[in-house]
C-alpha atoms as a PDB file:
ATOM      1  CA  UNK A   1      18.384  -9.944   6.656  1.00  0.00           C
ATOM      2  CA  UNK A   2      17.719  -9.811   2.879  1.00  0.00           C
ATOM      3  CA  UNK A   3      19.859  -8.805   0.327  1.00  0.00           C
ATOM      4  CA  UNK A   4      19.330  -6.730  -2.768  1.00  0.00           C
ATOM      5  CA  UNK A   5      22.520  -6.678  -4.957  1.00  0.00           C
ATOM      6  CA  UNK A   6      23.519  -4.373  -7.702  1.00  0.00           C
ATOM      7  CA  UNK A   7      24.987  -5.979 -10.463  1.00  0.00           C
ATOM      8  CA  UNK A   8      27.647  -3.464 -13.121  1.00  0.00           C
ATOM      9  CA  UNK A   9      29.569  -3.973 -15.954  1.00  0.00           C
ATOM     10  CA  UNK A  10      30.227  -3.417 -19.812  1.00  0.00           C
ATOM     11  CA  UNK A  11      28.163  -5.125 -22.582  1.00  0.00           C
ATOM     12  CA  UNK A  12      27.887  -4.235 -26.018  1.00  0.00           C
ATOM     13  CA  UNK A  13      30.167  -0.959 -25.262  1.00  0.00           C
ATOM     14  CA  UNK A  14      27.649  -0.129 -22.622  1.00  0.00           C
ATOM     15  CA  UNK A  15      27.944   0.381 -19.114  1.00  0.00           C
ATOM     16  CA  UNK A  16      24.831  -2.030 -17.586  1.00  0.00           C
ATOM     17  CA  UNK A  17      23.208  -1.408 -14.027  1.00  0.00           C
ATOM     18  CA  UNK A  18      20.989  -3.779 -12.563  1.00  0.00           C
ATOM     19  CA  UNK A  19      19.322  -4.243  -9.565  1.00  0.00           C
ATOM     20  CA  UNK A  20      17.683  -7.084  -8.184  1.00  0.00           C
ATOM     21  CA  UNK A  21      15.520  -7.049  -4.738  1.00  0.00           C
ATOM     22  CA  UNK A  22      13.154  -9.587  -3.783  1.00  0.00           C
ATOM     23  CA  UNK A  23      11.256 -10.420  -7.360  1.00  0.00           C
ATOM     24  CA  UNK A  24      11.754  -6.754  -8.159  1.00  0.00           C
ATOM     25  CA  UNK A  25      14.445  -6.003 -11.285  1.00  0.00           C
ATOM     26  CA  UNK A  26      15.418  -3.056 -12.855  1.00  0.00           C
ATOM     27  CA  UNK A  27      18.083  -2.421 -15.496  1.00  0.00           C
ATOM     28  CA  UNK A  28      19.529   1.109 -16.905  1.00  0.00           C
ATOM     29  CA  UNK A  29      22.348   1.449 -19.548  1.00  0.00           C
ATOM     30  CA  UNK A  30      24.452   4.206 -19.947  1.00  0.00           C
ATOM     31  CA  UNK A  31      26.239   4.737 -23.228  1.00  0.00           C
ATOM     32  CA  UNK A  32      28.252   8.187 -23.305  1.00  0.00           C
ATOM     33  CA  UNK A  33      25.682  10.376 -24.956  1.00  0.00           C
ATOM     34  CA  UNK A  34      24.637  12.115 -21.696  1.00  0.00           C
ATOM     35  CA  UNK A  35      26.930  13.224 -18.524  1.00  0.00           C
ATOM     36  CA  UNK A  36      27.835  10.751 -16.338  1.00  0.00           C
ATOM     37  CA  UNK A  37      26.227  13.211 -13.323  1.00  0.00           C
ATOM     38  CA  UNK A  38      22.632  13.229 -14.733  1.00  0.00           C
ATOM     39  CA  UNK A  39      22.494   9.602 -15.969  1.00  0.00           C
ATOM     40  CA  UNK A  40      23.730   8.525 -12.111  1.00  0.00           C
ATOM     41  CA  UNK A  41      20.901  10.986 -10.533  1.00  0.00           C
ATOM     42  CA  UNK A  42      18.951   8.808 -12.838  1.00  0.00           C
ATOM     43  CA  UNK A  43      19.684   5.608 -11.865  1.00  0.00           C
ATOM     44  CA  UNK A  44      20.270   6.322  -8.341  1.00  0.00           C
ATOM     45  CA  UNK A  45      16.827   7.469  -8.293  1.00  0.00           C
ATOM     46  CA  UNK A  46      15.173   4.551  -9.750  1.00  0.00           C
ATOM     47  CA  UNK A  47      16.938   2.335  -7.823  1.00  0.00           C
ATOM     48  CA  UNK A  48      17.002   4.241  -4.521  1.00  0.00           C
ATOM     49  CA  UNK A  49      13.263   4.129  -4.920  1.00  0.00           C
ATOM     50  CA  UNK A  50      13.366   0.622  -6.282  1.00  0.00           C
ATOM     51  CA  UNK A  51      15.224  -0.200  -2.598  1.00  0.00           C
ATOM     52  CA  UNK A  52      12.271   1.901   0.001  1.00  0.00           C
ATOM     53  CA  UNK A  53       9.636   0.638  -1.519  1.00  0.00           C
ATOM     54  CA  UNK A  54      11.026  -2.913  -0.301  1.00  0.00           C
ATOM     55  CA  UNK A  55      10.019  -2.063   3.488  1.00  0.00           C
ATOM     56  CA  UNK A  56      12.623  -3.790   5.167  1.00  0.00           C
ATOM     57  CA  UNK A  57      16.210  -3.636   6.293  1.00  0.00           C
ATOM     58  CA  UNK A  58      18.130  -4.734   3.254  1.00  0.00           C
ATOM     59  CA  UNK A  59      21.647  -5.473   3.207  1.00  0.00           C
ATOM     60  CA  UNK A  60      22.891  -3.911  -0.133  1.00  0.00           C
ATOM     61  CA  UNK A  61      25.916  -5.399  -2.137  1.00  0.00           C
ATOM     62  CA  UNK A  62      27.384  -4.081  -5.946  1.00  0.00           C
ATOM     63  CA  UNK A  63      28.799  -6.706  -7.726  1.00  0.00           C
ATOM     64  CA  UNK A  64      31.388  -5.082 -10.179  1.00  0.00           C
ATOM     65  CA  UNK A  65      31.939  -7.516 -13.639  1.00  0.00           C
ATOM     66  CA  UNK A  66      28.319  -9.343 -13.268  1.00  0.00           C
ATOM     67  CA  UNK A  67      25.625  -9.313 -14.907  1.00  0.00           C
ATOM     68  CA  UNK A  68      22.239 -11.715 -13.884  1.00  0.00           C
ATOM     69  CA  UNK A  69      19.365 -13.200 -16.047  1.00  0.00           C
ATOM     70  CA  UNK A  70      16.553 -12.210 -13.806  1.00  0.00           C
ATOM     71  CA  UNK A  71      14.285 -14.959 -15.269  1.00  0.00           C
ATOM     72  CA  UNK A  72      16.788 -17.870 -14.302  1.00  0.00           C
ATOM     73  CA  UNK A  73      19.103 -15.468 -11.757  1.00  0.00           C
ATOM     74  CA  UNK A  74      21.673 -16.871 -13.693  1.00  0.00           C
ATOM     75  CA  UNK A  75      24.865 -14.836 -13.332  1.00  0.00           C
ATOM     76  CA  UNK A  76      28.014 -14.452 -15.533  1.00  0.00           C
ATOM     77  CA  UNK A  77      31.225 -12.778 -15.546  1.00  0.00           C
ATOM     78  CA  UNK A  78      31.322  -9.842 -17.647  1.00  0.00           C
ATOM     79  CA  UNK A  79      34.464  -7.134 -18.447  1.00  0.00           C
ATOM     80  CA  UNK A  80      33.848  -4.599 -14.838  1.00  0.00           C
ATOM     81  CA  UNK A  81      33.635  -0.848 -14.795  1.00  0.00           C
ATOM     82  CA  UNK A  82      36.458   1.405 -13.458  1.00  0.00           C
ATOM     83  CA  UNK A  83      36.225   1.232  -9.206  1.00  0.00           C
ATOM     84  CA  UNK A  84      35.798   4.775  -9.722  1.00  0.00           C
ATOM     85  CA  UNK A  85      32.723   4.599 -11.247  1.00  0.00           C
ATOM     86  CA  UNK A  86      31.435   2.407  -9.268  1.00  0.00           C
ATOM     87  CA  UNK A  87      32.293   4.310  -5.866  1.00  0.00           C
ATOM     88  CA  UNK A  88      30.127   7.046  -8.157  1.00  0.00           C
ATOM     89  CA  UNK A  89      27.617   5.206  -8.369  1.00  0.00           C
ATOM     90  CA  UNK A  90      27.456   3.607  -4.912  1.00  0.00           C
ATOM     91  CA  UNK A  91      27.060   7.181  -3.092  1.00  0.00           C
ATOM     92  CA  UNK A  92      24.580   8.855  -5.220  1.00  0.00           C
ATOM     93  CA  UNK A  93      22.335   5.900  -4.080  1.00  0.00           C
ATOM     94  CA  UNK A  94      23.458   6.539  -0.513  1.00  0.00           C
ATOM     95  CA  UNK A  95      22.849   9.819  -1.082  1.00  0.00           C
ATOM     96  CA  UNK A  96      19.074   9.080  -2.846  1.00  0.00           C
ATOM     97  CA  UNK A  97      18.086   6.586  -0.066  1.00  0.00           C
ATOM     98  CA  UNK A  98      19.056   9.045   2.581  1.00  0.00           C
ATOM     99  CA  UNK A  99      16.813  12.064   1.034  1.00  0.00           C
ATOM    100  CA  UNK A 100      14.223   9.756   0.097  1.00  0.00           C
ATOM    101  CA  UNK A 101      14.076   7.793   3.780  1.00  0.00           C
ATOM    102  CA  UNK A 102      11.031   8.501   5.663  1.00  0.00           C
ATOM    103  CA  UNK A 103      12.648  10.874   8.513  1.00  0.00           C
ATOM    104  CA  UNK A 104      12.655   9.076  11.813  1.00  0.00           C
ATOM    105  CA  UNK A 105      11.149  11.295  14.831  1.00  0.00           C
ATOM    106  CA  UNK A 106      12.617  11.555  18.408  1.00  0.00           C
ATOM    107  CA  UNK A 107      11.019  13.069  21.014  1.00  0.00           C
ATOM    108  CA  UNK A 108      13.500  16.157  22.764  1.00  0.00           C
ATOM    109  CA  UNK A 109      13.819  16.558  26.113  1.00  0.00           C
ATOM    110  CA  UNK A 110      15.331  19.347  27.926  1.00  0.00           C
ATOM    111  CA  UNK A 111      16.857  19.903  31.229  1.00  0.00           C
ATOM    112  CA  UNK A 112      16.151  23.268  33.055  1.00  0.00           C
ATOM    113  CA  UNK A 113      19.076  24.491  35.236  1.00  0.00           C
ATOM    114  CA  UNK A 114      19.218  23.388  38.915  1.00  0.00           C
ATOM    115  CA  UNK A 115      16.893  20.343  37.906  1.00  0.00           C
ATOM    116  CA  UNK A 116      18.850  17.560  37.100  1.00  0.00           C
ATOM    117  CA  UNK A 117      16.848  15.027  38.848  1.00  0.00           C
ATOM    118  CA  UNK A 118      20.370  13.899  40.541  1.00  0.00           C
ATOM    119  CA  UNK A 119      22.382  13.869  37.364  1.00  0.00           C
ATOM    120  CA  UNK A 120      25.937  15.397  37.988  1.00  0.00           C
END
């Protein structure tokens, strides 16, 4: 299965998102000046799209106190974000890929009474 991994922390007295997924790589700050609500609807969205557009089963993993080089995919340790923003942050992009998923389609059957084609 392949991986795309989330990588969050502080730099610079920023908070730093980035995502990595195959040779895709997006990064998004946030610095304070904006709710926390609309800049995660933000990011979420980015990377939620970021994520579909993928076409495969991905195995998704946030690494809290990371941050990557996505030229050399070099990581290093950097000062983590509270777990609470983090857990934030993790289901507004469950929430994202879930309203952006293409909807799966099941056929419905239906049983009328007395036929139950030997079904108790």
């Amino acid at each position: 299965m392949e991986r795309a991994f989330i990588f969050t922390g502080k730099v610079n007295g920023k908070e730093s998102y980035q995502l990595l997924v195959n040779l895709s790589y997006v990064f998004r700050t946030y610095d304070g000046t904006e709710e926390r609500a609309a800049s995660y609807e933000e990011i979420s969205d980015v990377f939620a799209r970021t994520i579909l557009k993928q076409h495969s089963n991905l195995e998704l993993g946030i690494m809290n106190g990371y941050s990557i080089n996505p030229e050399t995919i070099e990581m290093k340790e950097i000062p983590k974000l509270e777990e609470a923003y983090v857990s934030q942050l993790k289901e507004a992009i469950r929430t994202k890929l879930i309203s952006l998923a293409p909807r799966l389609t099941y056929p419905v059957y239906s049983r009328k009474k007395g036929n139950n084609n030997g079904i108790n």
